[in-house]
PDB file of N, CA and C in Angstrom:
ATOM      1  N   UNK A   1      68.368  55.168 157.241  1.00  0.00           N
ATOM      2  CA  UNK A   1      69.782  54.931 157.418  1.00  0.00           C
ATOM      3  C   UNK A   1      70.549  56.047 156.703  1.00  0.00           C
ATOM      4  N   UNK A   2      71.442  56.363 157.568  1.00  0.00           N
ATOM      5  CA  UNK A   2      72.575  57.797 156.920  1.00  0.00           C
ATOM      6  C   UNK A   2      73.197  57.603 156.048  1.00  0.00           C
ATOM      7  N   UNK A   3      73.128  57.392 154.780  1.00  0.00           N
ATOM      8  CA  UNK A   3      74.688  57.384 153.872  1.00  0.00           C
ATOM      9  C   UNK A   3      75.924  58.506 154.137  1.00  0.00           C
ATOM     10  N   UNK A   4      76.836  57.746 154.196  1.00  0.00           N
ATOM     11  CA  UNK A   4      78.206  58.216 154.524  1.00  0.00           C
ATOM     12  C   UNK A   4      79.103  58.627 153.194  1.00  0.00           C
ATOM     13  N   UNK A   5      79.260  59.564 152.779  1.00  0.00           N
ATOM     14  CA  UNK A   5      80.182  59.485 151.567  1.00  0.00           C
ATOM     15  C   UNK A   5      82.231  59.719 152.221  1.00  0.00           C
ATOM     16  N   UNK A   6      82.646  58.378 151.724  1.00  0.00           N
ATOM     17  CA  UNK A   6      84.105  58.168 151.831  1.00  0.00           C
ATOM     18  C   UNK A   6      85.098  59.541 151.648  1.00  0.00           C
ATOM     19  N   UNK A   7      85.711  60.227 152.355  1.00  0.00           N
ATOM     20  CA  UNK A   7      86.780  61.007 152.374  1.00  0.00           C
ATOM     21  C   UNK A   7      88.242  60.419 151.838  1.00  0.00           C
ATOM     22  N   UNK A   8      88.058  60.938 150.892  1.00  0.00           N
ATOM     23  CA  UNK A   8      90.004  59.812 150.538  1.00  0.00           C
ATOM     24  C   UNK A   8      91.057  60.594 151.303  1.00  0.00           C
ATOM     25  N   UNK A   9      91.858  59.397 151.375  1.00  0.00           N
ATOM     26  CA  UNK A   9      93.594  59.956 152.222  1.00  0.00           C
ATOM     27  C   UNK A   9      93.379  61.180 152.063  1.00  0.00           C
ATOM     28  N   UNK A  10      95.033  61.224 152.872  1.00  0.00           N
ATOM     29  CA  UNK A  10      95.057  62.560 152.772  1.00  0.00           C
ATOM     30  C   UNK A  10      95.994  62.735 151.489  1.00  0.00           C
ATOM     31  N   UNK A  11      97.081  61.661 150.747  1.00  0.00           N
ATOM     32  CA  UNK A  11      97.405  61.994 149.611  1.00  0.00           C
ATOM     33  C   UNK A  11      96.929  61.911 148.052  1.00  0.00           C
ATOM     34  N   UNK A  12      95.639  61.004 148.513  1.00  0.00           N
ATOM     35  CA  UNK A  12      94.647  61.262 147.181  1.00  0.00           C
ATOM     36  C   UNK A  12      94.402  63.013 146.959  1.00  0.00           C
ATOM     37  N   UNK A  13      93.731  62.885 148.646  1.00  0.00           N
ATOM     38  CA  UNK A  13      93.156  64.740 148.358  1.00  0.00           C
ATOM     39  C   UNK A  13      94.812  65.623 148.052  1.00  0.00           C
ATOM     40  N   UNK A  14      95.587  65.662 148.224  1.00  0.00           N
ATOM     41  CA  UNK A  14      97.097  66.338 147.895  1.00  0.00           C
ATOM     42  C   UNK A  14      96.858  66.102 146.436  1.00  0.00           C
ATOM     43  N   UNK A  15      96.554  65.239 145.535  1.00  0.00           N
ATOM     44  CA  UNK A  15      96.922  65.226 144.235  1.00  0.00           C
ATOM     45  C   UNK A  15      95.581  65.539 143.743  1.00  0.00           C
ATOM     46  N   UNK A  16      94.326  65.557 144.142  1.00  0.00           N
ATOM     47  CA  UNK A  16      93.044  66.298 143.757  1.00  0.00           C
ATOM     48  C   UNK A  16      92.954  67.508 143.845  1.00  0.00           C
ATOM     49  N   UNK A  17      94.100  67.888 144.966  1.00  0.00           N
ATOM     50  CA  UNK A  17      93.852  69.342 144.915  1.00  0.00           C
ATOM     51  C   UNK A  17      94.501  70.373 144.519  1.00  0.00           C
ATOM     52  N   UNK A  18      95.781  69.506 143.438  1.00  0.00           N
ATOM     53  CA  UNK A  18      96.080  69.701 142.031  1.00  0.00           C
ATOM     54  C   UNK A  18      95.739  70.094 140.799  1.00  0.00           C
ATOM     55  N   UNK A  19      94.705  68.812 140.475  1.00  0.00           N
ATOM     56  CA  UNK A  19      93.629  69.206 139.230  1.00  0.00           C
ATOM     57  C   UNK A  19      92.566  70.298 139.397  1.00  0.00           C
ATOM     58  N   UNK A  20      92.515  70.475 137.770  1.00  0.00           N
ATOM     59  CA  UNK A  20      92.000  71.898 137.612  1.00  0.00           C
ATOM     60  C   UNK A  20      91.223  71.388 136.147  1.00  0.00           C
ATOM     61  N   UNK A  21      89.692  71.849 136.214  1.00  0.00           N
ATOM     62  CA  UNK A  21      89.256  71.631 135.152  1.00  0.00           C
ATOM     63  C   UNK A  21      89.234  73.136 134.495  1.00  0.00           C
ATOM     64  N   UNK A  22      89.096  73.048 133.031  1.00  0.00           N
ATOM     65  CA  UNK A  22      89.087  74.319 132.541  1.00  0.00           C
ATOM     66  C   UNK A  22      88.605  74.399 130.889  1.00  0.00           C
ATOM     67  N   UNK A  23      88.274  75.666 130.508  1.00  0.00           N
ATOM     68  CA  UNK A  23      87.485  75.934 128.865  1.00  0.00           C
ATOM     69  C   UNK A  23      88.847  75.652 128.450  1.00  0.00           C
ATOM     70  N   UNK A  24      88.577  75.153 127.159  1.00  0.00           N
ATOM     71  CA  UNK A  24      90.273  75.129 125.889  1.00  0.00           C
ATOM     72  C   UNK A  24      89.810  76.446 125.326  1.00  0.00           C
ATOM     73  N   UNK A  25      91.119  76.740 125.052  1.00  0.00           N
ATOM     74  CA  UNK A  25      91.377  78.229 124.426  1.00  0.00           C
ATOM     75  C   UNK A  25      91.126  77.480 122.888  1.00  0.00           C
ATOM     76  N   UNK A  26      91.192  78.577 122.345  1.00  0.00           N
ATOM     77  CA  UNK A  26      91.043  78.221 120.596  1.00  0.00           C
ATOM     78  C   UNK A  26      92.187  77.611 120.092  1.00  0.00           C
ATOM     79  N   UNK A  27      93.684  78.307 120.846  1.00  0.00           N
ATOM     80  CA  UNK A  27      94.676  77.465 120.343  1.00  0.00           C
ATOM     81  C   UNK A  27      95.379  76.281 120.507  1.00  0.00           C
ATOM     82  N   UNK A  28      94.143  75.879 121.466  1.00  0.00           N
ATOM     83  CA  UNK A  28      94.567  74.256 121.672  1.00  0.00           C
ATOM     84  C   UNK A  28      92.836  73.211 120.942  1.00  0.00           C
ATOM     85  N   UNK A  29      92.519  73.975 120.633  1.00  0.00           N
ATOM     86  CA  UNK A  29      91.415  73.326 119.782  1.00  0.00           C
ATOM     87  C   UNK A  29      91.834  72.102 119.003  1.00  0.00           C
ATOM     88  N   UNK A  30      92.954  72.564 118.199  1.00  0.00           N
ATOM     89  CA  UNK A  30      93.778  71.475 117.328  1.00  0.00           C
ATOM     90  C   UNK A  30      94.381  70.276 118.100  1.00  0.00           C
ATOM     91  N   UNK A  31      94.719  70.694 119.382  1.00  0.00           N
ATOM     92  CA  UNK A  31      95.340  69.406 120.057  1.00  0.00           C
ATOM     93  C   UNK A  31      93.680  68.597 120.725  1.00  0.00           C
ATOM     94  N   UNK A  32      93.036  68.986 121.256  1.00  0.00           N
ATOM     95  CA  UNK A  32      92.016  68.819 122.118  1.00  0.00           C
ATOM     96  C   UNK A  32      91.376  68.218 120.574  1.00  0.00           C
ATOM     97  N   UNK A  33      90.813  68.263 119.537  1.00  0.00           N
ATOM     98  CA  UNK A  33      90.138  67.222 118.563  1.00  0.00           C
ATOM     99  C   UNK A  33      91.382  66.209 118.123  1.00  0.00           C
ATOM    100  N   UNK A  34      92.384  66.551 117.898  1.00  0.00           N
ATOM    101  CA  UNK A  34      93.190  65.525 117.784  1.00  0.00           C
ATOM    102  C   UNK A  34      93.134  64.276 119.072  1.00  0.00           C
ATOM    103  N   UNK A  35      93.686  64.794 119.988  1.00  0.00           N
ATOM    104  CA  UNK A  35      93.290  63.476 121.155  1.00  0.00           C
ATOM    105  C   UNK A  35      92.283  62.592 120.952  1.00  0.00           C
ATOM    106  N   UNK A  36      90.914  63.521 121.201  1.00  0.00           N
ATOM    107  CA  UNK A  36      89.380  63.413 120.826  1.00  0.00           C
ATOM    108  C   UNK A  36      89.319  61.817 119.603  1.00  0.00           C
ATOM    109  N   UNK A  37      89.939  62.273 118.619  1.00  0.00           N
ATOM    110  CA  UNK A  37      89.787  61.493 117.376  1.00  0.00           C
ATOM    111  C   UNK A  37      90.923  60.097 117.693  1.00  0.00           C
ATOM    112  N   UNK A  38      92.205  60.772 118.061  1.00  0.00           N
ATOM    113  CA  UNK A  38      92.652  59.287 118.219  1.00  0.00           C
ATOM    114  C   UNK A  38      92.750  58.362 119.249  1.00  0.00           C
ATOM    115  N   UNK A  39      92.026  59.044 120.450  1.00  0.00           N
ATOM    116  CA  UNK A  39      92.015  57.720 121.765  1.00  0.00           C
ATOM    117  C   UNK A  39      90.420  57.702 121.947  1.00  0.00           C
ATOM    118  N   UNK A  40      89.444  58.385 121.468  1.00  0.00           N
ATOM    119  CA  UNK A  40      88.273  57.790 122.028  1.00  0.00           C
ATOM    120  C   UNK A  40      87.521  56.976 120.945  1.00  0.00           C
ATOM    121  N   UNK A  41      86.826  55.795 121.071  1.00  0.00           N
ATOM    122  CA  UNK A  41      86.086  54.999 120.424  1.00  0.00           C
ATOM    123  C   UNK A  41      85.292  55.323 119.977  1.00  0.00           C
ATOM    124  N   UNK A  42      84.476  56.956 120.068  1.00  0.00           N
ATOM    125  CA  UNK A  42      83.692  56.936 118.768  1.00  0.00           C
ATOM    126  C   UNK A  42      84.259  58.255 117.995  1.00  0.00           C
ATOM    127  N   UNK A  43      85.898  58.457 118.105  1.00  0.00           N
ATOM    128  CA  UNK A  43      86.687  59.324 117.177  1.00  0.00           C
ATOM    129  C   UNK A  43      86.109  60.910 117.880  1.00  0.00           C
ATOM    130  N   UNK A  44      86.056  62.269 117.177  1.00  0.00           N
ATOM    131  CA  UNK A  44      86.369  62.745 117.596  1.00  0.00           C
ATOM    132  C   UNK A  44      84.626  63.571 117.888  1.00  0.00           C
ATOM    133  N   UNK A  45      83.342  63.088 116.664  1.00  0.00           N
ATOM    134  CA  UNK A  45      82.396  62.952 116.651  1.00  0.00           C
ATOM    135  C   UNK A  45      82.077  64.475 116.052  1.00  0.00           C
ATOM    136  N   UNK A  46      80.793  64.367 115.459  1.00  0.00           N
ATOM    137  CA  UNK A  46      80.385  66.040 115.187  1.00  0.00           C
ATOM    138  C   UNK A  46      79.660  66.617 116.320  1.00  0.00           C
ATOM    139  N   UNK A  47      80.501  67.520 116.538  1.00  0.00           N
ATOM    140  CA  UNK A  47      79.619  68.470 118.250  1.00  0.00           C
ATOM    141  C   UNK A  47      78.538  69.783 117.297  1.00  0.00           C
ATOM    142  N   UNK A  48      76.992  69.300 117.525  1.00  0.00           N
ATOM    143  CA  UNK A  48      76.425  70.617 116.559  1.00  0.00           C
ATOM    144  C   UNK A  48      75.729  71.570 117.756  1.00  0.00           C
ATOM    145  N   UNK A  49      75.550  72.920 116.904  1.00  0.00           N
ATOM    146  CA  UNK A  49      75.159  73.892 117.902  1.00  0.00           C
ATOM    147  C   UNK A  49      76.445  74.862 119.102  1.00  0.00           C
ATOM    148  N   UNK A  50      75.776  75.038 119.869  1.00  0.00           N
ATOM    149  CA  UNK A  50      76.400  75.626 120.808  1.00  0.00           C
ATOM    150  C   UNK A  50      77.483  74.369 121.793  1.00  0.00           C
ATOM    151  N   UNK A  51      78.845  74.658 121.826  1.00  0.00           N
ATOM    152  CA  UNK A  51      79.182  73.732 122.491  1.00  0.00           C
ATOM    153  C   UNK A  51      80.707  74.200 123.474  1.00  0.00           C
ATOM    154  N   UNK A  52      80.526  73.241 124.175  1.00  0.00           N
ATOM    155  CA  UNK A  52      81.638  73.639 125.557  1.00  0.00           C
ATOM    156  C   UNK A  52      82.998  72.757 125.509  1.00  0.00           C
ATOM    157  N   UNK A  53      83.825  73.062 125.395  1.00  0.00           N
ATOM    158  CA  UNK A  53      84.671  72.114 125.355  1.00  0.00           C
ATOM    159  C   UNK A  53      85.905  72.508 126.600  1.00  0.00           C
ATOM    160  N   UNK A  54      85.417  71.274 127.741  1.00  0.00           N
ATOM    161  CA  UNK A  54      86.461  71.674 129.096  1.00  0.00           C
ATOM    162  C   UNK A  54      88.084  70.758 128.882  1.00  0.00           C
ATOM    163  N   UNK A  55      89.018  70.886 129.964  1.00  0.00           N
ATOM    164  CA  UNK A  55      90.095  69.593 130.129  1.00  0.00           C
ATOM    165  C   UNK A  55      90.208  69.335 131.616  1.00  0.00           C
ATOM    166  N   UNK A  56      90.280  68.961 132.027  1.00  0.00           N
ATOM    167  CA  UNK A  56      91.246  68.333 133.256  1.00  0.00           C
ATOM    168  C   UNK A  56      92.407  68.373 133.198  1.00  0.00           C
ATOM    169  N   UNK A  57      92.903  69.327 134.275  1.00  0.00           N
ATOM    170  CA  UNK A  57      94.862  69.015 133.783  1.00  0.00           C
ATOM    171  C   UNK A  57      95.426  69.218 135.178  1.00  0.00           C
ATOM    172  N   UNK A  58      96.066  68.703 135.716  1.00  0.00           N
ATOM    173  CA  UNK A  58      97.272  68.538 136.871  1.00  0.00           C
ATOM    174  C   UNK A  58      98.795  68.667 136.157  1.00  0.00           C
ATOM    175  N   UNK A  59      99.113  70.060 136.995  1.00  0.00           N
ATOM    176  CA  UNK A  59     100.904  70.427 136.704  1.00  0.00           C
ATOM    177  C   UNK A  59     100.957  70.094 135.104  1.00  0.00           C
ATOM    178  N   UNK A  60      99.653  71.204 134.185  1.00  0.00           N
ATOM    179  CA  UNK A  60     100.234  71.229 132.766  1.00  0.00           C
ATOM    180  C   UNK A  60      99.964  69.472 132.263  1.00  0.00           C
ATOM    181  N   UNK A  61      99.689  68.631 132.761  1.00  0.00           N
ATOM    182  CA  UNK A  61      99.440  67.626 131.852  1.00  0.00           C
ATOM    183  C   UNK A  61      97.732  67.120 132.035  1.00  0.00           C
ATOM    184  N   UNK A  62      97.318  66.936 130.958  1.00  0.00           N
ATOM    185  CA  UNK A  62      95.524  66.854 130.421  1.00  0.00           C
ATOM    186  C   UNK A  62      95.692  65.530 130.873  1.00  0.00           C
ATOM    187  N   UNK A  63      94.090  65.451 131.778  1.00  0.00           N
ATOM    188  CA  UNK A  63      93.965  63.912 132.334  1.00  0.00           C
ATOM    189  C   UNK A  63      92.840  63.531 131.593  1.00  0.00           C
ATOM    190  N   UNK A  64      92.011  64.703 131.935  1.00  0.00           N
ATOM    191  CA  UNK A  64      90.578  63.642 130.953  1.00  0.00           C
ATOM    192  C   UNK A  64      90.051  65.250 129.979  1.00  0.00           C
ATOM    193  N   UNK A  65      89.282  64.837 128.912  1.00  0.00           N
ATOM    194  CA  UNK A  65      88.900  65.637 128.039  1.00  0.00           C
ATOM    195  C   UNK A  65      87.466  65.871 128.317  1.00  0.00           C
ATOM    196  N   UNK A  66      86.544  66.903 128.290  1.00  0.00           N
ATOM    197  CA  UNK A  66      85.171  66.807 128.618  1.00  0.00           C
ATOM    198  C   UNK A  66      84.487  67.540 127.479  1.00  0.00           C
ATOM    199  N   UNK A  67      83.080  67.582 126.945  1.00  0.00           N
ATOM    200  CA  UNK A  67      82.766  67.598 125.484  1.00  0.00           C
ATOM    201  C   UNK A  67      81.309  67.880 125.879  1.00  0.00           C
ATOM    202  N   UNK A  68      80.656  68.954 125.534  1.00  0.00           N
ATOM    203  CA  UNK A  68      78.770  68.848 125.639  1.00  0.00           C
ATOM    204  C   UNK A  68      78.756  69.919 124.546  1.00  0.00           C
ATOM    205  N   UNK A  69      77.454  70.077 123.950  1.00  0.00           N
ATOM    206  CA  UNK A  69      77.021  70.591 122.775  1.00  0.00           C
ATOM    207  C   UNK A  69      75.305  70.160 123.001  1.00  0.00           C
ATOM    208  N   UNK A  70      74.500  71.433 121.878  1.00  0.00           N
ATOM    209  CA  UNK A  70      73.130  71.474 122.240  1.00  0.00           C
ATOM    210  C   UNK A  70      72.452  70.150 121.542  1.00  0.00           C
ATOM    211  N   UNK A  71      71.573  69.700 122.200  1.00  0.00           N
ATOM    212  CA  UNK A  71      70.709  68.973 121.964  1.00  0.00           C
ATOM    213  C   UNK A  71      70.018  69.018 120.461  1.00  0.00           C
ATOM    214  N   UNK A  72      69.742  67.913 119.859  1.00  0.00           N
ATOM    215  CA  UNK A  72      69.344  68.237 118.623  1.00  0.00           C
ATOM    216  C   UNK A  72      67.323  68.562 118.768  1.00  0.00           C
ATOM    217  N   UNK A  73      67.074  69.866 118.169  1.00  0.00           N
ATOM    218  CA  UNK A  73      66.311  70.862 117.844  1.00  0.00           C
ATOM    219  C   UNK A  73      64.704  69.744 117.417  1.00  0.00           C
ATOM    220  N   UNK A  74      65.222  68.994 116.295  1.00  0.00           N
ATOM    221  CA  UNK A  74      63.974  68.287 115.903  1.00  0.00           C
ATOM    222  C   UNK A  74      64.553  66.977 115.294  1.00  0.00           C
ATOM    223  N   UNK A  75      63.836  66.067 115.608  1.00  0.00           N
ATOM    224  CA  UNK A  75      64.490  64.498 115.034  1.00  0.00           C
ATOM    225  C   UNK A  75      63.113  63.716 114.535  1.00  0.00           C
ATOM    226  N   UNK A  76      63.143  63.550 113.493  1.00  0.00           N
ATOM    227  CA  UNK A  76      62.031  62.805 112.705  1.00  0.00           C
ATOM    228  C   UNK A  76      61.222  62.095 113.244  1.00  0.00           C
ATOM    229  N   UNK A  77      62.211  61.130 113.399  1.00  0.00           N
ATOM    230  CA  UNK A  77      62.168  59.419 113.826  1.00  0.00           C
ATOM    231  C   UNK A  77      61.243  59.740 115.265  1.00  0.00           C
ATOM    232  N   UNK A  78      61.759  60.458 115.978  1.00  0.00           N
ATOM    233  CA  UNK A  78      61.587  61.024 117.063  1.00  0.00           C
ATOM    234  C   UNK A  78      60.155  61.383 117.388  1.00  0.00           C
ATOM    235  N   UNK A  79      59.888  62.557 116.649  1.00  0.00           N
ATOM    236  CA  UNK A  79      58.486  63.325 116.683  1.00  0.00           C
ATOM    237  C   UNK A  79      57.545  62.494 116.344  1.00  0.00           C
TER     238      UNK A  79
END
C-alpha cells in the first residue's frame, strides 16, 4: 500500500514559505541562552564539545530554538 504524505493549503504553505531556519551569530548568543533558560524545562542545559546552535524565524520573529552538541566521548556507567 502507497503512503501518501498530506500537502497543506495553500496558506499554510504561504506562511512556511516564510520561515527560515538559521546559525545564531555570536551576538545573539545572549538572547538565544536566555530564552533557552527561561521557557524550556530543562533551563538552558550545558552544551559540551562542538556545538550548533540554529533558530527558526518568520519576518524577524524566532519561532522555535534548535540546540545539538557532540556526544559524550566516554561515560563510566556506560562502558
Amino acid at each position: 500500500m502507497k503512503k501518501t504524505t498530506p500537502v497543506p493549503a495553500m496558506p499554510e504553505r504561504e506562511i512556511l514559505e516564510g520561515v527560515a531556519v538559521r546559525l545564531v551569530t555570536d551576538g545573539e548568543r545572549k538572547r538565544y541562552d536566555g530564552l533557552l533558560d527561561g521557557q524550556h524545562y530543562l533551563k538552558s542545559g550545558q552544551l559540551v564539545g562542538e556545538q550548533l546552535r540554529y533558530v527558526a524565524e518568520c519576518c524577524g520573529r524566532w519561532l522555535a530554538l534548535l540546540s545539538w552538541s557532540a556526544g559524550s566521548f566516554h561515560l563510566a556507567d556506560r562502558d
